[in-house]
Protein backbone atom coordinates (compact mmCIF):
# COMPACT_ATOMS: atom_id res chain seq x y z
CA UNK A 1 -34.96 141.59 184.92
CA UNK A 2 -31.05 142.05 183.50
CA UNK A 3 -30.19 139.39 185.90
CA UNK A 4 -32.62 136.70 184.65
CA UNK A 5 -31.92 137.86 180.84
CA UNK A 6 -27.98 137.17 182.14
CA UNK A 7 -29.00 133.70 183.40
CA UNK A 8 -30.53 132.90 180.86
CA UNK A 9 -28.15 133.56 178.49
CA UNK A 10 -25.40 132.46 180.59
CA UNK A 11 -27.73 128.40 180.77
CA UNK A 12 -27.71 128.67 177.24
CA UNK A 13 -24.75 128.48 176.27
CA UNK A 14 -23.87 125.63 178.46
CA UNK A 15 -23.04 122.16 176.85
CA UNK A 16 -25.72 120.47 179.06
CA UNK A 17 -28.47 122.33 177.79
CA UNK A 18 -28.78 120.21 175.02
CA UNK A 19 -29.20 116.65 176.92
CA UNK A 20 -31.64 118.32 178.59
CA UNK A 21 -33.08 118.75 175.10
CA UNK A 22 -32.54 115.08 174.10
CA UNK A 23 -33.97 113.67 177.64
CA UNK A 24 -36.94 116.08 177.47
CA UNK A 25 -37.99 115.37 173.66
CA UNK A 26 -37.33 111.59 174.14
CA UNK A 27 -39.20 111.43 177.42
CA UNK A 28 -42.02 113.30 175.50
CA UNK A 29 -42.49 110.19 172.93
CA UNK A 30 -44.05 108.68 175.69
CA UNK A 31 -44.96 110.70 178.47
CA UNK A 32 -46.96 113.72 177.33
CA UNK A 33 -46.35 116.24 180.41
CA UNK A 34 -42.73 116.41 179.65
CA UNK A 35 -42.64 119.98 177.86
CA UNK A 36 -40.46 119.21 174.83
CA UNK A 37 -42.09 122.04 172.84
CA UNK A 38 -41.69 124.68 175.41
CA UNK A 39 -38.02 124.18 176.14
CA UNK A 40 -36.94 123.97 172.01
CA UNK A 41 -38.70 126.75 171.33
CA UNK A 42 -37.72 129.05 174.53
CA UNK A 43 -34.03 127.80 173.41
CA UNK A 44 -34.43 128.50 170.09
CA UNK A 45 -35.74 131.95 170.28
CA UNK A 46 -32.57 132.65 172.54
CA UNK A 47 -30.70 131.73 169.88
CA UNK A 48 -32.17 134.23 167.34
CA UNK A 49 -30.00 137.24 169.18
CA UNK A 50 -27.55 135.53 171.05
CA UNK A 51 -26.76 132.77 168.67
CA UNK A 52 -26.32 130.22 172.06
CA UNK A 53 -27.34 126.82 171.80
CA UNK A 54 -26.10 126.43 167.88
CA UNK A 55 -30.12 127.00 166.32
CA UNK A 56 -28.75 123.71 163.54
CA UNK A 57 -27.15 121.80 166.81
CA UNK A 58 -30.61 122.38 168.83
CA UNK A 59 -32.74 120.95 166.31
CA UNK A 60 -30.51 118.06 165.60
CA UNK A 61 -30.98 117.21 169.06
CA UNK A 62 -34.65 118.02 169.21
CA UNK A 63 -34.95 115.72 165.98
CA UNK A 64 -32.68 112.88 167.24
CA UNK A 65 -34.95 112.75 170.97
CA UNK A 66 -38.49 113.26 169.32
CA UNK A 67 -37.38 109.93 166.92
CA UNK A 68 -35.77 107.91 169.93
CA UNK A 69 -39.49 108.59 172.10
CA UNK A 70 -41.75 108.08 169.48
CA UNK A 71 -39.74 104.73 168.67
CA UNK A 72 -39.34 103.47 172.85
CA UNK A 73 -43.31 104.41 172.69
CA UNK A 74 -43.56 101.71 169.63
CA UNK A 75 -42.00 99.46 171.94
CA UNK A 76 -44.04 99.94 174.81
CA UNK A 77 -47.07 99.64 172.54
CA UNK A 78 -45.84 96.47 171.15
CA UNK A 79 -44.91 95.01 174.25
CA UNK A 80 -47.58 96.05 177.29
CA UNK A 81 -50.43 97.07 174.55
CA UNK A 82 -52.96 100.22 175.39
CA UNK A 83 -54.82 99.86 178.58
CA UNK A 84 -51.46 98.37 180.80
CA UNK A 85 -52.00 101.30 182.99
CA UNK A 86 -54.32 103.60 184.80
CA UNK A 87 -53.27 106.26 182.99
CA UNK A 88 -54.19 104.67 179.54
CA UNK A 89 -57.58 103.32 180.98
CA UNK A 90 -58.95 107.15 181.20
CA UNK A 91 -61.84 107.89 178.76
CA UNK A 92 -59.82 110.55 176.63
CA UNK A 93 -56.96 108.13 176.56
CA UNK A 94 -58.93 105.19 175.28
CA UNK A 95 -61.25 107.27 172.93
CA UNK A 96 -57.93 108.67 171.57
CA UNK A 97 -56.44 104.85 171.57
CA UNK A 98 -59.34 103.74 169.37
CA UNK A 99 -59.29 107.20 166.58
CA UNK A 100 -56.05 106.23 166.17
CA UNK A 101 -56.69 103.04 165.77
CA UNK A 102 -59.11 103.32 163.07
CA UNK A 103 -56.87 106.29 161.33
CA UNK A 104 -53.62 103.68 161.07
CA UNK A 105 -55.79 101.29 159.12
CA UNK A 106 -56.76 104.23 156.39
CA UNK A 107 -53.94 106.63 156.36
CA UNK A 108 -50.91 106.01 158.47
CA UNK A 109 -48.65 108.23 157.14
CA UNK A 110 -50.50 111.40 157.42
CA UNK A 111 -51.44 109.99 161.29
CA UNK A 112 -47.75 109.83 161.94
CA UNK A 113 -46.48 112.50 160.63
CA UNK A 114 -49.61 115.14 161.85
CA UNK A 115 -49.63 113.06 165.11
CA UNK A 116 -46.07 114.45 166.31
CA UNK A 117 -47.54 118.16 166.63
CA UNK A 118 -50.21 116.74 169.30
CA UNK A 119 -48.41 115.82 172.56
CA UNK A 120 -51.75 113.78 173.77
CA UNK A 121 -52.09 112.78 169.81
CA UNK A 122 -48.29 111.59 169.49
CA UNK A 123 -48.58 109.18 172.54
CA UNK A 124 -51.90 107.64 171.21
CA UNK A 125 -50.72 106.73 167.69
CA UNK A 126 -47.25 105.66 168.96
CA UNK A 127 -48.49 102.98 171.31
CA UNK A 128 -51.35 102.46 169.15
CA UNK A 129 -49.13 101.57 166.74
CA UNK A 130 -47.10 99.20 168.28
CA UNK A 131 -49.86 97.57 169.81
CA UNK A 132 -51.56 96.71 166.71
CA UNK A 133 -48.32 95.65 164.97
CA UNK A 134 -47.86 98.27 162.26
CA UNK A 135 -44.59 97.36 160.55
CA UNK A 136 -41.71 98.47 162.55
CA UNK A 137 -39.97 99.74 159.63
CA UNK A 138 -42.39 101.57 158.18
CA UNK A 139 -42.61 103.37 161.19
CA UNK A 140 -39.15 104.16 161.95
CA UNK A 141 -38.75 105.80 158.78
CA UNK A 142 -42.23 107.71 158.94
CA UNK A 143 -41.08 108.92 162.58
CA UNK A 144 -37.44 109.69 160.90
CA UNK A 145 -39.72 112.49 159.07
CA UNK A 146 -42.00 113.45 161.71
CA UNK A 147 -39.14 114.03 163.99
CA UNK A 148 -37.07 116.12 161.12
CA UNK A 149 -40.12 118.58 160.60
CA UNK A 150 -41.33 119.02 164.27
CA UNK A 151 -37.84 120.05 165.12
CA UNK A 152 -37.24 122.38 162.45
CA UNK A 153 -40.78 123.63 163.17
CA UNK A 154 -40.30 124.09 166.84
CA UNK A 155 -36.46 125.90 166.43
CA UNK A 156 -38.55 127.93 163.53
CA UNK A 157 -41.17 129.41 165.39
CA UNK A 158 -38.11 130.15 168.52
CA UNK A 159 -36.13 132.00 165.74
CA UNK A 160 -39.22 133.92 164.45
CA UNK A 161 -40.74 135.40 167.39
CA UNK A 162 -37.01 135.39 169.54
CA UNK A 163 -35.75 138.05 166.48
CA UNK A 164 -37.83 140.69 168.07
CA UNK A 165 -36.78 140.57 171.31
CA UNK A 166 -32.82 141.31 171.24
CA UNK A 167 -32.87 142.79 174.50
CA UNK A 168 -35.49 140.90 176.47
CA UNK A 169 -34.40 137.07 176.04
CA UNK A 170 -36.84 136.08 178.64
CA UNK A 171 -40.19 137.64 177.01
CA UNK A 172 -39.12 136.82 174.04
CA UNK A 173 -38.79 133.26 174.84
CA UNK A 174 -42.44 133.34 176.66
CA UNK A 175 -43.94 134.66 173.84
CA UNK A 176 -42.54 132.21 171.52
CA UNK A 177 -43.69 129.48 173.81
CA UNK A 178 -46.98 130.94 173.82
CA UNK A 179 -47.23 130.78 170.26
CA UNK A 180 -46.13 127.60 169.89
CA UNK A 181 -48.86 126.27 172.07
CA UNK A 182 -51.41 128.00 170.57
CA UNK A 183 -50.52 126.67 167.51
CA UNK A 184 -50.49 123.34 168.98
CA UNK A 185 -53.87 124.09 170.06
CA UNK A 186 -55.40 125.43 166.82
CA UNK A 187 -53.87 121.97 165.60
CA UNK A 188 -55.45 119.45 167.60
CA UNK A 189 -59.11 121.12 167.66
CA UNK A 190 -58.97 120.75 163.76
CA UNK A 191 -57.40 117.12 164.11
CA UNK A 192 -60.84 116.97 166.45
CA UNK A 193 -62.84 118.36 164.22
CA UNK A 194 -62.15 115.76 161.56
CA UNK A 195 -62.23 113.04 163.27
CA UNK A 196 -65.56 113.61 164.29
CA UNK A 197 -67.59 110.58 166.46
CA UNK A 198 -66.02 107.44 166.43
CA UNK A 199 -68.53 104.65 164.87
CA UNK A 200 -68.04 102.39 167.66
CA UNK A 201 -68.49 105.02 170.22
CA UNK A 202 -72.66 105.81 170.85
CA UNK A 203 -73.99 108.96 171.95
CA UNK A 204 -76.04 109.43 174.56
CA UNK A 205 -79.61 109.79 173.03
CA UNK A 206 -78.81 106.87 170.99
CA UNK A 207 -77.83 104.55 174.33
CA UNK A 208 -81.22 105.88 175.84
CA UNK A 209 -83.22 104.99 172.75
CA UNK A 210 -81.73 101.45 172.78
CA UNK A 211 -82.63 100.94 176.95
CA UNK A 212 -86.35 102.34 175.74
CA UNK A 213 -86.79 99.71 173.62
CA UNK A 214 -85.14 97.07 175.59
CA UNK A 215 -87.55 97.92 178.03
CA UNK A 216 -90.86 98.37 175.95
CA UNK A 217 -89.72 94.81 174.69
C-alpha cells in the first residue's frame, strides 16, 4: 500500500498531470465516458496533504478544459446537429436531446449552468444548443461560469474529503471520487424529477388507447 501512496504522490507532482487534466475535461464536453470528475477530484484530494498538483493551478486547468469541451460540443451541435451518429440516435440520448431542447427555450441559463454537473446532461444541452442556434455568445459566457463553478466544485469536494486522509492518499482519493459521484447522482435524479414527461413524448397506455380507437373506428 506505501508503494502505491508513493506513486501516487510521486504522478502528482509531475508537470504532465495537468494536460492530462485539460485533455480529460475538454474531451468530457463532448464525450461523456471520459472521467473528468474522477481524475480532478482524486487530484485534488491529493493535494489537501501533499499540496502536489497546485489545488488553484488544478482548477484553472479543470476550468479552462470543461469551457474549451462544452464550446467544441457547441460546434459539433451547430455543425452535424443531434442524431449525426448512432450514438445520439439511442432513446436516452434523443429523449435527453428533446428536454433540453424544450428547457433552452424557457430557461437557458439555469440549463447551462446546472447542465455541467450531469456528464450525460452536459453533452445534451451542449449540442442541443448548437444545433438549435442559441447565440454563440451567450453561450460562451454562460459556459465561462459553468466551467468556473464545476471546477472549483470538483477541487472542493477533493480538498474536503482528501484532508482526512494524510496518510492514505489513495483511499482518500477513492472516497472523494465516490462522493463526488454520488453527488452527481443525487443531482441528475432531481434534474429527472423535474423534468418530468416530456409533452411530446406519449406513454404507453395513452399509445394503446389511441390504436383502440383507431381500430373501433
Amino acid at each position: 500500500m506505501q508503494e502505491i501512496n508513493d506513486f501516487i504522490l510521486a504522478a502528482a507532482g509531475q508537470p504532465w498531470v495537468l494536460f492530462l487534466v485539460l485533455a480529460c475535461c475538454l474531451i468530457d464536453g463532448f464525450f461523456p465516458p471520459i472521467p473528468s470528475e474522477s481524475v480532478v477530484v482524486g487530484l485534488a484530494a491529493v493535494a489537501a496533504t501533499a499540496d502536489v498538483p497546485n489545488p488553484w493551478l488544478l482548477a484553472v486547468v479543470a476550468a479552462l478544459g470543461a469551457f474549451t469541451g462544452d464550446n467544441i460540443a457547441y460546434l459539433i451541435g451547430r455543425g452535424v446537429g443531434t442524431s449525426r451518429w448512432r450514438w445520439m440516435r439511442g432513446r436516452r440520448m434523443q429523449k435527453a436531446f428533446r428536454w433540453a431542447g424544450l428547457e433552452l427555450r424557457k430557461r437557458p441559463a439555469s440549463l447551462i449552468l446546472v447542465a455541467r454537473f450531469v456528464p450525460i446532461g452536459r453533452v445534451a444541452v451542449n449540442l442541443t444548443a448548437g444545433a438549435t442556434h442559441f447565440r454563440h455568445m451567450r453561450f460562451v459566457l454562460l459556459t465561462v461560469m459553468s466551467a468556473i463553478l464545476w471546477a472549483a466544485y470538483s477541487v472542493g469536494i477533493g480538498l474536503f474529503f482528501g484532508q482526512w486522509f494524510e496518510d492514505n492518499h489513495l483511499l482518500g482519493a477513492v472516497i472523494a471520487i465516490i462522493c463526488a459521484v454520488g453527488l452527481g447522482i443525487v443531482v441528475d435524479l432531481v434534474i429527472s424529477r423535474l423534468r418530468g414527461k416530456l409533452p411530446d413524448e406519449p406513454d404507453e397506455e395513452s399509445g394503446e388507447r389511441e390504436a383502440s380507437r383507431e381500430a373501433g373506428a
